[in-house]
PDB file of N, CA and C in Angstrom:
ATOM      1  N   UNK A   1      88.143  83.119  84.332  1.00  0.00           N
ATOM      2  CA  UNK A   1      88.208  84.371  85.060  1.00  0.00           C
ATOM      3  C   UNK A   1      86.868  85.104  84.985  1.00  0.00           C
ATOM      4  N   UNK A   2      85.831  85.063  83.569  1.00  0.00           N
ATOM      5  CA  UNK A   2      85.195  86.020  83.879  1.00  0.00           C
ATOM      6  C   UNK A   2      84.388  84.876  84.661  1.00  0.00           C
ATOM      7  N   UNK A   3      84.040  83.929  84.902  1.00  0.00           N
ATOM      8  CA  UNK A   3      82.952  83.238  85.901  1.00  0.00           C
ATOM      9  C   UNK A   3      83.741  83.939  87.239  1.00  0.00           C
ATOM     10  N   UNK A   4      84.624  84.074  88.161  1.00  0.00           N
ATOM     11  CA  UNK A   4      85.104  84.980  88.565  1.00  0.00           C
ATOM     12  C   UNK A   4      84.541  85.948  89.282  1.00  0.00           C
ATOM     13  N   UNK A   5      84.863  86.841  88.326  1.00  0.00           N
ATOM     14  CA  UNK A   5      83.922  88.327  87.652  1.00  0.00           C
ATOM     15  C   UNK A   5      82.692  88.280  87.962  1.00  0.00           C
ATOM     16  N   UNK A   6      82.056  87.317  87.404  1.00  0.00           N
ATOM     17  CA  UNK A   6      80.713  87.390  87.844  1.00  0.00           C
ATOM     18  C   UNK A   6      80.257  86.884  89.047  1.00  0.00           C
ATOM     19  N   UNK A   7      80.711  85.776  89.714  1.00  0.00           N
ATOM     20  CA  UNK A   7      80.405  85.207  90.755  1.00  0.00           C
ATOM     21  C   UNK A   7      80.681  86.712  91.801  1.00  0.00           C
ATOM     22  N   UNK A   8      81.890  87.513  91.603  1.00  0.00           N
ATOM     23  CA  UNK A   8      82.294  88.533  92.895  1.00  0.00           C
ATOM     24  C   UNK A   8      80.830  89.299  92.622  1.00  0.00           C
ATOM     25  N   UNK A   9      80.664  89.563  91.773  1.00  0.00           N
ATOM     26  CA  UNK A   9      79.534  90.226  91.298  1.00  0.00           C
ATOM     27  C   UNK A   9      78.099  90.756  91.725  1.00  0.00           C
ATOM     28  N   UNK A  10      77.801  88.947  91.497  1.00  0.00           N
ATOM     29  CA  UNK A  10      76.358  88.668  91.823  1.00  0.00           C
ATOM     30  C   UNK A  10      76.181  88.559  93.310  1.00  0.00           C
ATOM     31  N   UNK A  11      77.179  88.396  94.540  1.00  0.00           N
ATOM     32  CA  UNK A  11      77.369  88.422  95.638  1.00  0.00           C
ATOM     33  C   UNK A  11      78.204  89.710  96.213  1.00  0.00           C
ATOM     34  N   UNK A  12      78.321  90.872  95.789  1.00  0.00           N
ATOM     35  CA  UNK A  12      78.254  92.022  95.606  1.00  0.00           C
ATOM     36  C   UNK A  12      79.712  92.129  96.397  1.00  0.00           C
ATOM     37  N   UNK A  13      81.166  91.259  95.553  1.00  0.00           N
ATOM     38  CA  UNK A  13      82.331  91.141  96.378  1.00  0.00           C
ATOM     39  C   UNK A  13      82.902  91.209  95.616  1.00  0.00           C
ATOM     40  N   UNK A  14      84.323  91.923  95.728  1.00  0.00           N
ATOM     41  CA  UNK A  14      85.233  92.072  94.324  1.00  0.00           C
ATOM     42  C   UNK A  14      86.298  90.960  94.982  1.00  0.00           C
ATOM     43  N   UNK A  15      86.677  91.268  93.357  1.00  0.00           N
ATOM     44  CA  UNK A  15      87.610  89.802  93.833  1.00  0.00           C
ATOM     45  C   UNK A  15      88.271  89.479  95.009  1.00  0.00           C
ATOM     46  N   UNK A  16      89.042  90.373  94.877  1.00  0.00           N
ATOM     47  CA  UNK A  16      90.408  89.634  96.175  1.00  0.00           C
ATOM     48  C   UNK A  16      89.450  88.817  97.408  1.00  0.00           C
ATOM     49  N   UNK A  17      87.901  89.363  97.745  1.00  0.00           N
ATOM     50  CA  UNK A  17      87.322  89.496  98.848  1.00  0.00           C
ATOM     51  C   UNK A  17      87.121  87.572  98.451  1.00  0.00           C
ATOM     52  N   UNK A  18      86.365  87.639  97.476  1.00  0.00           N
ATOM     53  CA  UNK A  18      86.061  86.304  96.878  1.00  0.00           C
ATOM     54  C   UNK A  18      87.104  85.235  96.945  1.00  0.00           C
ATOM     55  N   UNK A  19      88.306  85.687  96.152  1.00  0.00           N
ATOM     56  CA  UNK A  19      89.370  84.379  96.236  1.00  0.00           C
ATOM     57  C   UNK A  19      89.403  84.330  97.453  1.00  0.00           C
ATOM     58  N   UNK A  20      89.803  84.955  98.395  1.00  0.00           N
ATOM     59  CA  UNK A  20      89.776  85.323  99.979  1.00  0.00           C
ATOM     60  C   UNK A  20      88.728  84.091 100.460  1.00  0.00           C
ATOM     61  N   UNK A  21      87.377  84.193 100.406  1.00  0.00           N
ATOM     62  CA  UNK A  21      86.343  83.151 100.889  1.00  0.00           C
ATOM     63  C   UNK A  21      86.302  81.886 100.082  1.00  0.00           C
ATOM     64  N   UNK A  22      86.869  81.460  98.893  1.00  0.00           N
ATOM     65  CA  UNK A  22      87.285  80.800  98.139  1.00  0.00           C
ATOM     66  C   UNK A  22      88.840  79.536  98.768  1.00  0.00           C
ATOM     67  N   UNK A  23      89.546  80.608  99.265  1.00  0.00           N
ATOM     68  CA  UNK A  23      90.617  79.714  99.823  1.00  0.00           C
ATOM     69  C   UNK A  23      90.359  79.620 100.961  1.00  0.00           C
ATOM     70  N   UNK A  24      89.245  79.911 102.026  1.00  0.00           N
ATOM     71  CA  UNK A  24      89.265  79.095 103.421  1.00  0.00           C
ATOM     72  C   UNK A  24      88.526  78.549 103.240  1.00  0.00           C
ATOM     73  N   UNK A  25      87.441  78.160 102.559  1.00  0.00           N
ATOM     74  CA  UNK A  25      86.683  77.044 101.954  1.00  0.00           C
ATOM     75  C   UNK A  25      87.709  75.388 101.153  1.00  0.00           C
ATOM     76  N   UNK A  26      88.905  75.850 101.588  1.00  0.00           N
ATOM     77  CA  UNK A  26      89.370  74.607 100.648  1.00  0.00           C
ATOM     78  C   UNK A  26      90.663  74.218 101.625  1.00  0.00           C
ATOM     79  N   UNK A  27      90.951  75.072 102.769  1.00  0.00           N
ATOM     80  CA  UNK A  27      91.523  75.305 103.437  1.00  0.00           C
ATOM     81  C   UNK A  27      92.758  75.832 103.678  1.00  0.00           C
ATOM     82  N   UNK A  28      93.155  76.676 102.599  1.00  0.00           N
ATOM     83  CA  UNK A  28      94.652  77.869 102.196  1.00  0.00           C
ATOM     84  C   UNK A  28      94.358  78.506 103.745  1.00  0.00           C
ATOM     85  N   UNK A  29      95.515  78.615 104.330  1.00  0.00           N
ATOM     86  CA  UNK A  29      96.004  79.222 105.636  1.00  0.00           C
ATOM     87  C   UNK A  29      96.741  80.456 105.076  1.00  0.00           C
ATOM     88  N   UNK A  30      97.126  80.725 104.123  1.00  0.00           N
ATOM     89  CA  UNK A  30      98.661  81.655 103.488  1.00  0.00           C
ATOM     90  C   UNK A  30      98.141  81.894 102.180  1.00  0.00           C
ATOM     91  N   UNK A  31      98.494  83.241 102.057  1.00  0.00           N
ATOM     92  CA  UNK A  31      98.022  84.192 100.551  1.00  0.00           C
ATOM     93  C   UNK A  31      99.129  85.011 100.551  1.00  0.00           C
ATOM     94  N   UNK A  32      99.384  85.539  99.537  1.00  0.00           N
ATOM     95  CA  UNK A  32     100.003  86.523  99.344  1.00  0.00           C
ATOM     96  C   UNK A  32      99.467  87.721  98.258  1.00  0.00           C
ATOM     97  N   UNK A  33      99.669  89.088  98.228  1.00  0.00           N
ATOM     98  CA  UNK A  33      99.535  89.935  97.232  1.00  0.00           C
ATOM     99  C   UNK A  33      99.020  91.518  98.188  1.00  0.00           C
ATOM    100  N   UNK A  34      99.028  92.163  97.228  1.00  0.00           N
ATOM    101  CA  UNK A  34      98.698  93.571  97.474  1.00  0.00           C
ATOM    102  C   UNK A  34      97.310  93.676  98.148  1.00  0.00           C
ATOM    103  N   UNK A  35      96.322  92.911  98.294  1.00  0.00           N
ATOM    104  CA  UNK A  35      95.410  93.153  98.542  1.00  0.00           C
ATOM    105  C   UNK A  35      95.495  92.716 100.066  1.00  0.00           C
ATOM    106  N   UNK A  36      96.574  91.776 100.635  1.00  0.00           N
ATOM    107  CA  UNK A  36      96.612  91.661 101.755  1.00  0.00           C
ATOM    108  C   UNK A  36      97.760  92.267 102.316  1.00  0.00           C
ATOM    109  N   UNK A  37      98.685  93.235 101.711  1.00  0.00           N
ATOM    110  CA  UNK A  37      99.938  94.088 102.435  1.00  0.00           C
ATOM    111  C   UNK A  37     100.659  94.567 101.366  1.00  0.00           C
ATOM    112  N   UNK A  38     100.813  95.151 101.501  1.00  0.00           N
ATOM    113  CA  UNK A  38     102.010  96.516 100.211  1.00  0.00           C
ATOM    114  C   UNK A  38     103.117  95.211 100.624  1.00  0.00           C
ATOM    115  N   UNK A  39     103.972  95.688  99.540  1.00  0.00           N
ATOM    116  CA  UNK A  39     105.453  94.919  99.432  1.00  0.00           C
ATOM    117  C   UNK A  39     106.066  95.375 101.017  1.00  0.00           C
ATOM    118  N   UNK A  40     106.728  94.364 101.285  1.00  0.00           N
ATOM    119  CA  UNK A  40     107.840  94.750 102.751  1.00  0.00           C
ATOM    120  C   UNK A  40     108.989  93.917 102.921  1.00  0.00           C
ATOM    121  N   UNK A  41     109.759  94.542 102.792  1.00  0.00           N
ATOM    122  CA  UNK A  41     111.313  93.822 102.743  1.00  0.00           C
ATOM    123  C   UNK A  41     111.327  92.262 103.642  1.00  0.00           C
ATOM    124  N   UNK A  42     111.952  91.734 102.811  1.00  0.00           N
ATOM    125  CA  UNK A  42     112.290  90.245 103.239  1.00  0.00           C
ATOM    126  C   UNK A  42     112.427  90.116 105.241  1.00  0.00           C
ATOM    127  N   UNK A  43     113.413  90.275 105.895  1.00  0.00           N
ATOM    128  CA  UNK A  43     113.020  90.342 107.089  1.00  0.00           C
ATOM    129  C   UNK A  43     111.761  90.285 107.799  1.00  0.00           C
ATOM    130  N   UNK A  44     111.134  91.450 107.242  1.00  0.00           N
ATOM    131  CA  UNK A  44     110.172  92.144 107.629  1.00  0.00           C
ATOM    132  C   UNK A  44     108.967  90.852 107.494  1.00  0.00           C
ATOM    133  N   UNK A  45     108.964  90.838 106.205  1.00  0.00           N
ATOM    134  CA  UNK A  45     107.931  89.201 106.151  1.00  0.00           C
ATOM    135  C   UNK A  45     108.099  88.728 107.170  1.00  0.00           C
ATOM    136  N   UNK A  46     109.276  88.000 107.248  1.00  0.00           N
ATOM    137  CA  UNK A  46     109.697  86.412 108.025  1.00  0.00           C
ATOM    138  C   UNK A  46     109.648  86.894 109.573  1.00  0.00           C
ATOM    139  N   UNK A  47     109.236  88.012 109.793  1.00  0.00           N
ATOM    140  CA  UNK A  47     109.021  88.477 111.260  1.00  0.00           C
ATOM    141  C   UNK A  47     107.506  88.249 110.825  1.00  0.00           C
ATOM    142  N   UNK A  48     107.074  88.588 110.687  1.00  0.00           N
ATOM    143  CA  UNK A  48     105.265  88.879 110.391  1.00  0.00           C
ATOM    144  C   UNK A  48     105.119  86.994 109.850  1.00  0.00           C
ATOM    145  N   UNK A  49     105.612  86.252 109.676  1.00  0.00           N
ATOM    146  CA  UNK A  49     105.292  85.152 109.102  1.00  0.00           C
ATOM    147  C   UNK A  49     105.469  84.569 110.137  1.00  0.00           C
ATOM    148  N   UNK A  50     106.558  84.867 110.656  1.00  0.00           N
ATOM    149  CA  UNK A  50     106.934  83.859 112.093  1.00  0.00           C
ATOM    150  C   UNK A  50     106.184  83.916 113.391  1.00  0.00           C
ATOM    151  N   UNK A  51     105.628  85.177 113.543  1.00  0.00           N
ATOM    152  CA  UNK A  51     104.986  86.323 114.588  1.00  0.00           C
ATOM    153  C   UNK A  51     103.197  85.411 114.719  1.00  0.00           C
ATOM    154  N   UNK A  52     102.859  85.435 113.768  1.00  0.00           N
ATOM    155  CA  UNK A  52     101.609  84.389 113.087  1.00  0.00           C
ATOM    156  C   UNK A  52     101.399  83.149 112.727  1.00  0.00           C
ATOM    157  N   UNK A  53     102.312  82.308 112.592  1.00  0.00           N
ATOM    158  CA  UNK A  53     102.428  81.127 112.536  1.00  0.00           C
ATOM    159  C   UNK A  53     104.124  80.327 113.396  1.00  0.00           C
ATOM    160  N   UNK A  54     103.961  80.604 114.320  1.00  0.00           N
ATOM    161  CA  UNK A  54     105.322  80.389 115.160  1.00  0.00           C
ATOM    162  C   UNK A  54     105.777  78.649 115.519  1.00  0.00           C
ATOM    163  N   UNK A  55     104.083  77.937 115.028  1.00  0.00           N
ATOM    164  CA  UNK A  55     104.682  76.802 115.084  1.00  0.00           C
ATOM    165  C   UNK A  55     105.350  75.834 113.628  1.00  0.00           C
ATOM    166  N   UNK A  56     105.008  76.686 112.658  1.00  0.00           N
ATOM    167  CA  UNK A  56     105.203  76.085 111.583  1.00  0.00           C
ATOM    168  C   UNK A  56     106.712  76.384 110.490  1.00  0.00           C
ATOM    169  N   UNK A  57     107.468  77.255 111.615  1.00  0.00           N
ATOM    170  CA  UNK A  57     108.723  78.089 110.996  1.00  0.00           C
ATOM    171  C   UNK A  57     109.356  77.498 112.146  1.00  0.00           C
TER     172      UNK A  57
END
C-alpha cells in the first residue's frame, strides 16, 4: 500500500484516481466504491448497471 501512496504521489493523483488508471491498464470495465457513487439501493444499481452495459445483463 504505501508503494501506492507514493506512486499517487509522485504523479500528483490520490488514490482512487490511480487505482482508477491502474484498472484500465489491465482491463477492469467495473469498480465499485464511494469514490465512484454514494451507496444506492439495489434496484437502483441494476438500472444504472443495465443502462451501461445492456449487453452483458
Amino acid at each position: 500500500m504505501r508503494e501506492l501512496n507514493q506512486a499517487a504521489a509522485d504523479l500528483k493523483m490520490n488514490q482512487p484516481e490511480l487505482e482508477t488508471e491502474l484498472m484500465k491498464e489491465i482491463g477492469a470495465y467495473v469498480a465499485q466504491g464511494y469514490f465512484y457513487s454514494k451507496p444506492v439501493p439495489e434496484a437502483e444499481f441494476e438500472a444504472k448497471l443495465a443502462a451501461d452495459f445492456p449487453d452483458n445483463i
